[in-house]
Protein backbone atom coordinates (compact mmCIF):
# COMPACT_ATOMS: atom_id res chain seq x y z
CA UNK A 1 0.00 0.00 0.00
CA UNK A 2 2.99 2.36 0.56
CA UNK A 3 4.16 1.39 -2.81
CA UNK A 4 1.18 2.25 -4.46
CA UNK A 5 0.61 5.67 -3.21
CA UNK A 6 4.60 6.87 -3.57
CA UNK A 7 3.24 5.84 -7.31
CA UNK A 8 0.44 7.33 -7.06
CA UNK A 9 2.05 10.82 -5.75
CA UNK A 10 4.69 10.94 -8.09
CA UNK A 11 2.00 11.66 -10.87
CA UNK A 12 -0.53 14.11 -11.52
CA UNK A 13 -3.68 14.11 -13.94
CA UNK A 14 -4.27 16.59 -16.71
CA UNK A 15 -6.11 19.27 -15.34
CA UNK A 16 -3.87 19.48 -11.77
CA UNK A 17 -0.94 19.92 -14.65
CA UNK A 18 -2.49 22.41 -16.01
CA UNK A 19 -3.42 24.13 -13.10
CA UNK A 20 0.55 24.03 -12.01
CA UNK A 21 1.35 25.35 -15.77
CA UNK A 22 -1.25 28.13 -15.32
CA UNK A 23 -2.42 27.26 -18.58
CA UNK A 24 -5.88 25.64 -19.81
CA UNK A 25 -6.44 21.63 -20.23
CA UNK A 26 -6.56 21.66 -24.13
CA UNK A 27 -2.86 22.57 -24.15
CA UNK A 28 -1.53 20.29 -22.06
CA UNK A 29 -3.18 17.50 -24.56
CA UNK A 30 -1.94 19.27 -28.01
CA UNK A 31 1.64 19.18 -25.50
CA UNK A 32 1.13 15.62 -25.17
CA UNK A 33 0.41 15.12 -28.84
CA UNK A 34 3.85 17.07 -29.85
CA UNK A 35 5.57 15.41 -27.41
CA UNK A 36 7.00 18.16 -26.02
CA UNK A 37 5.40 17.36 -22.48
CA UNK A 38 6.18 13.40 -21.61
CA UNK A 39 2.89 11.85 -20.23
CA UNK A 40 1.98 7.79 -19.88
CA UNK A 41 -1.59 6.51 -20.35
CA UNK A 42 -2.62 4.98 -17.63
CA UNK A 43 -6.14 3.08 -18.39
CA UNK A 44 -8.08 6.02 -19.88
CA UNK A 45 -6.17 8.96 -18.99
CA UNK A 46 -2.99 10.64 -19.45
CA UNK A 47 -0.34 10.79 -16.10
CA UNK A 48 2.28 13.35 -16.02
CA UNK A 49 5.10 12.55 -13.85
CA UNK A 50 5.48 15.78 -11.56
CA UNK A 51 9.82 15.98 -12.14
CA UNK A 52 8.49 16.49 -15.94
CA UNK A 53 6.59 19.68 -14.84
CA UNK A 54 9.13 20.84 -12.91
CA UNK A 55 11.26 20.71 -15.56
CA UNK A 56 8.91 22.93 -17.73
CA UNK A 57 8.63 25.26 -15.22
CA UNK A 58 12.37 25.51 -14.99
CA UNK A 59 12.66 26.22 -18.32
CA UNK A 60 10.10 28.36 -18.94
CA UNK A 61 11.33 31.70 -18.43
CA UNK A 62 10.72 34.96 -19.58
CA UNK A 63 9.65 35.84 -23.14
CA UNK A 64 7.54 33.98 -25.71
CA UNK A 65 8.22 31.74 -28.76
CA UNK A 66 8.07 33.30 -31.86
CA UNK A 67 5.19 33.20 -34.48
CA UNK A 68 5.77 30.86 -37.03
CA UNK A 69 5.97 33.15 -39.47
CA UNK A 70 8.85 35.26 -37.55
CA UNK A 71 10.28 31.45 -36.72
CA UNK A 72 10.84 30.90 -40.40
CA UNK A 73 11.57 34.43 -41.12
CA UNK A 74 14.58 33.51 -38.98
CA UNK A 75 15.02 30.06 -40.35
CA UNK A 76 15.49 32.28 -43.82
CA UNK A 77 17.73 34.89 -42.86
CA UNK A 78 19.90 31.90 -41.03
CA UNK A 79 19.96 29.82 -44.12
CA UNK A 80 21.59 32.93 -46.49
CA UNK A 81 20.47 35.78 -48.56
CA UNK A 82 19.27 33.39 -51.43
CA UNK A 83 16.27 32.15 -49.11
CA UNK A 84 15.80 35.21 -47.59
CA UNK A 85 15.36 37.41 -50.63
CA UNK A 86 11.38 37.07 -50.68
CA UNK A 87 11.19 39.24 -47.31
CA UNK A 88 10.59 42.40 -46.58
CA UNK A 89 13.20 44.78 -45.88
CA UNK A 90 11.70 45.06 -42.19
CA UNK A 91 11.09 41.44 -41.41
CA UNK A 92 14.59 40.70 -42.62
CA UNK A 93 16.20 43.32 -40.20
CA UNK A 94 14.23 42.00 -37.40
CA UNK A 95 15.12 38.32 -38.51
CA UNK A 96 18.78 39.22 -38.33
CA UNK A 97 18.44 40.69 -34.89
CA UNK A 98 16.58 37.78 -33.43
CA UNK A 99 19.55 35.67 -35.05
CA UNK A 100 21.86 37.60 -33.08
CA UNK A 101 20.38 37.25 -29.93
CA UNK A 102 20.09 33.81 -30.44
CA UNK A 103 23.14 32.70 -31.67
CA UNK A 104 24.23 35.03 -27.86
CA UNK A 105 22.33 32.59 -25.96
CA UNK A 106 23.53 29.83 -27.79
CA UNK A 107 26.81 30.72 -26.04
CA UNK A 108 25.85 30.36 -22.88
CA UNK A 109 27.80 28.54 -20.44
CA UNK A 110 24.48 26.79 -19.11
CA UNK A 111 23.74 24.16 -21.41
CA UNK A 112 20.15 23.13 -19.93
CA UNK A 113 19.32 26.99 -20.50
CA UNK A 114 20.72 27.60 -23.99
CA UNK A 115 18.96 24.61 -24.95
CA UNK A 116 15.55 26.01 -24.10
CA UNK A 117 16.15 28.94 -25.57
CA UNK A 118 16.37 27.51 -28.87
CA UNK A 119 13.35 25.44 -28.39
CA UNK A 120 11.24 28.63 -27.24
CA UNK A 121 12.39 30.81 -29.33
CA UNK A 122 11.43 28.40 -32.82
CA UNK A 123 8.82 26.19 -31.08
CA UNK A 124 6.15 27.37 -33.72
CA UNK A 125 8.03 26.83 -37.03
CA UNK A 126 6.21 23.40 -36.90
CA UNK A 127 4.08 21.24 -34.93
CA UNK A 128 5.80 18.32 -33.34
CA UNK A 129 4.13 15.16 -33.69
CA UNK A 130 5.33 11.57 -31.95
CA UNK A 131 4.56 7.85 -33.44
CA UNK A 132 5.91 4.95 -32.90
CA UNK A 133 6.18 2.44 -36.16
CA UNK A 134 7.16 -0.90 -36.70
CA UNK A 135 11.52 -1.17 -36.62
CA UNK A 136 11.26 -2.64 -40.42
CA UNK A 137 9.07 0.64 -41.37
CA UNK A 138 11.45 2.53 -40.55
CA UNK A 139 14.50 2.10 -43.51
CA UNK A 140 11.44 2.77 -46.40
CA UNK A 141 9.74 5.55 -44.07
CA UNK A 142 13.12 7.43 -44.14
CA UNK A 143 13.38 6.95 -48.01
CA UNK A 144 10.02 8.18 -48.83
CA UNK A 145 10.08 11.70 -51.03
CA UNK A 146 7.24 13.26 -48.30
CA UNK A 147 9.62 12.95 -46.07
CA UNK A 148 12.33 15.48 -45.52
CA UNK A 149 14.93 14.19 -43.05
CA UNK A 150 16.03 15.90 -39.81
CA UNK A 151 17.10 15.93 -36.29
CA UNK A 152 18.92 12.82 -35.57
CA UNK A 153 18.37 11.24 -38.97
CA UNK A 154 20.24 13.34 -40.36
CA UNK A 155 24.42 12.57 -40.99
CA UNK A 156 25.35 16.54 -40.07
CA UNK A 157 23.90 15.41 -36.81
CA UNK A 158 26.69 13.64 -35.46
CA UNK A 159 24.31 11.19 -34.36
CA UNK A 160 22.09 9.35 -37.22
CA UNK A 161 20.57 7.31 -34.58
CA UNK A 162 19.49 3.97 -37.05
CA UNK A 163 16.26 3.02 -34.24
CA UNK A 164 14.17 6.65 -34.39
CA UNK A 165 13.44 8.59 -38.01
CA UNK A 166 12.95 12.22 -37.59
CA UNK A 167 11.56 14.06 -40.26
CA UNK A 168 9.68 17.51 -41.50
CA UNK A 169 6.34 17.27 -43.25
CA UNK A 170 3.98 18.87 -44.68
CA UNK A 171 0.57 18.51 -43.27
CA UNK A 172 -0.86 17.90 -46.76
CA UNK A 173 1.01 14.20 -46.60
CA UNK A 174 0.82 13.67 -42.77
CA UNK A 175 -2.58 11.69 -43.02
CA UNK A 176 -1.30 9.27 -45.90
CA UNK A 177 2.09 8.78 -44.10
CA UNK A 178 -0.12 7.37 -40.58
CA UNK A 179 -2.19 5.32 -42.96
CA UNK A 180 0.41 3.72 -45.16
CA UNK A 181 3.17 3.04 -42.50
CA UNK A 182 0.71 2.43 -39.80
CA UNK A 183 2.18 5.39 -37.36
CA UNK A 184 0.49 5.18 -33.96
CA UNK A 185 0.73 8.36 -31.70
CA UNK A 186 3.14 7.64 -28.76
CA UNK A 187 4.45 9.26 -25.64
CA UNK A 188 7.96 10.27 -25.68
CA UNK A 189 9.56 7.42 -24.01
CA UNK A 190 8.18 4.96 -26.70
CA UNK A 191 8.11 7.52 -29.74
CA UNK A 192 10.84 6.37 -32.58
CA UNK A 193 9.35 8.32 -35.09
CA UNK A 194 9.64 12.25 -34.65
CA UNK A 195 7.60 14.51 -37.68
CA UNK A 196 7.51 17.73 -37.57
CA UNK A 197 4.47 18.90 -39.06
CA UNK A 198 4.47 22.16 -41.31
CA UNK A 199 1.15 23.54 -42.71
CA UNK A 200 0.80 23.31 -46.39
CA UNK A 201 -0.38 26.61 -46.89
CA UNK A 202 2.14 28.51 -45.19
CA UNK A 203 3.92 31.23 -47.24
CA UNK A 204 7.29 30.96 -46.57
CA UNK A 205 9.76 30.47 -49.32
CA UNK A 206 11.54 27.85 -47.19
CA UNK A 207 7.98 25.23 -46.99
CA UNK A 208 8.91 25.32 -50.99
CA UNK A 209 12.20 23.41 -50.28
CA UNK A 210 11.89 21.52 -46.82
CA UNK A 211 14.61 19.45 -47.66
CA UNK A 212 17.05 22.19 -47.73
CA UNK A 213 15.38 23.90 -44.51
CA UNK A 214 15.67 20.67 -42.39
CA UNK A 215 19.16 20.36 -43.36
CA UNK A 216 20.33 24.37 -42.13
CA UNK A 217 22.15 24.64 -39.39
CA UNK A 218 19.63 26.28 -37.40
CA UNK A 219 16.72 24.08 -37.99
CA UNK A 220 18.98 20.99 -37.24
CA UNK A 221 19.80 22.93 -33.55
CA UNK A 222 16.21 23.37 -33.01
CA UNK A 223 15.32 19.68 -33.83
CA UNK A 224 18.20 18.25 -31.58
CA UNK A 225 17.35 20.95 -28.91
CA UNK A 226 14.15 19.54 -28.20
CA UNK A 227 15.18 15.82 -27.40
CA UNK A 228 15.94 15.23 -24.06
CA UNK A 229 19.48 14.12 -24.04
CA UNK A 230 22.86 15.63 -22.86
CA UNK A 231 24.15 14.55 -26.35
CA UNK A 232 21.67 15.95 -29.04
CA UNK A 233 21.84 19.25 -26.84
CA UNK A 234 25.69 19.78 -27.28
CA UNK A 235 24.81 18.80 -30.78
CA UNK A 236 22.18 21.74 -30.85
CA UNK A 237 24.73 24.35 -29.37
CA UNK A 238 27.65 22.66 -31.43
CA UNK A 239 25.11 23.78 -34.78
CA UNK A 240 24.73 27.24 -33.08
CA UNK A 241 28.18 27.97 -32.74
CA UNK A 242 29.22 26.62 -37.05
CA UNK A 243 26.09 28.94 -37.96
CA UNK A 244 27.53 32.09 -35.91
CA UNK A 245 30.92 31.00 -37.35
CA UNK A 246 29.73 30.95 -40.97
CA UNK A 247 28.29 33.80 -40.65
CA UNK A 248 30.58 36.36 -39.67
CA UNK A 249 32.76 34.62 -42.10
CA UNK A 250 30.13 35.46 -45.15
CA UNK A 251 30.17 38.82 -43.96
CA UNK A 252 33.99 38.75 -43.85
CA UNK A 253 33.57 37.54 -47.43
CA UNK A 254 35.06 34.42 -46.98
CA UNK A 255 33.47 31.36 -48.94
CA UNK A 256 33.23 27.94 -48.16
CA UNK A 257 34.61 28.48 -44.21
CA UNK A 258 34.75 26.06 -42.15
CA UNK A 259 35.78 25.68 -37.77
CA UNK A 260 37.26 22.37 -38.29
């Protein structure tokens, strides 16, 4: 009986977490669903392990993520002039200013905090979504052209973990893609497929080439920011550091840099 209600404390339902986040019961669920709050079904309902929301509460800080439109505004102005030509004079001034400040915290000695500062900052340029698939799904999932590789499926990674395929979608294909490889929404700790979702009709000159956004530097520190290990976060602040290094080297006028 002791057992059972150390078990039974160390959990908390939906609504007490979302009384604790201060924020309403539909977004701990869509947080669920992108995985970016780890929760286990127990019976009918989801159970939040209370370390988890401290952990959000830790990182939440100050400030709020960007719009997605500002999110890949940034993506753009990170990825070169070439993708960022479509915007506005304005939006690409305050694009490079946001980059600035980010690429600042990206320095930061605290690698917990850095971390969360990339994932707040482009949270919105898609929605995560979690599945879990069957292991021999996997090697034709990967090699299907609605997929654009990312995150840890990606070589530039440094990781390329073989067991989880990460990916950027649009939302157009999502549907087909849980229909033909059978994807079943998962928590976190049973998740090995990772999609993040981007909405067909967004207007961003990037959603025209996702293969070449998922594979920027930026985008691939934002993807490995938001798993949960000590690894893919040195990763994320590793891709911070090449992007702030490339670019004061393009404005050096230096082509083809490189740190190593």
């Amino acid at each position: 009986m002791k057992g059972r209600r150390n078990v039974a404390g160390r959990y908390v339902s939906v609504a007490e977490a979302a009384q604790m986040l201060g924020v309403h019961s539909q977004r701990v669920h869509q947080r669920i669903r992108q995985g970016s709050l780890a929760a286990e079904k127990i019976g009918n309902q989801w159970a939040i392990e209370r370390d988890e929301l401290r952990r959000l509460k830790h990182h939440a800080g100050p400030g709020r993520p960007l719009s997605a439109k500002s999110a890949w505004d940034l993506l753009a102005v990170a990825a070169g002039d070439e993708a960022s030509s479509g915007l506005s004079p304005s939006a690409r001034s305050r694009a490079r200013s946001r980059l600035r400040n980010l690429l600042v915290h990206g320095s930061s000695a605290d690698l917990e905090e850095a971390a969360a500062h990339i994932v707040k900052a482009l949270r919105n340029r898609a929605e995560r979504a979690l599945f879990a698939a069957s292991p021999r799904d996997l090697p034709d999932l990967r090699e299907d052209n609605r997929v654009h590789l990312s995150g840890v499926s990606l070589h530039e990674s440094g990781l390329s973990f073989g067991d989880v395929a990460e990916a950027y979608v649009s939302s157009d294909n999502l549907n087909a893609l849980v229909d033909d490889y059978l994807l079943s929404p998962a928590p976190r700790s049973r998740a090995n497929v990772i999609l993040h979702v981007v909405p067909s009709d967004a207007a961003n000159p990037l959603h025209e080439a996702l293969d070449d956004a998922a594979r920027s530097p930026l985008a691939l520190a934002a993807d490995l920011a938001e798993h949960d290990g000590l690894r893919e976060k040195s990763q994320a602040i590793r891709c911070l550091a090449d992007l702030d290094f490339r670019l004061v080297a393009r404005a050096a006028g230096v082509v083809g840099a490189s740190r190593d």
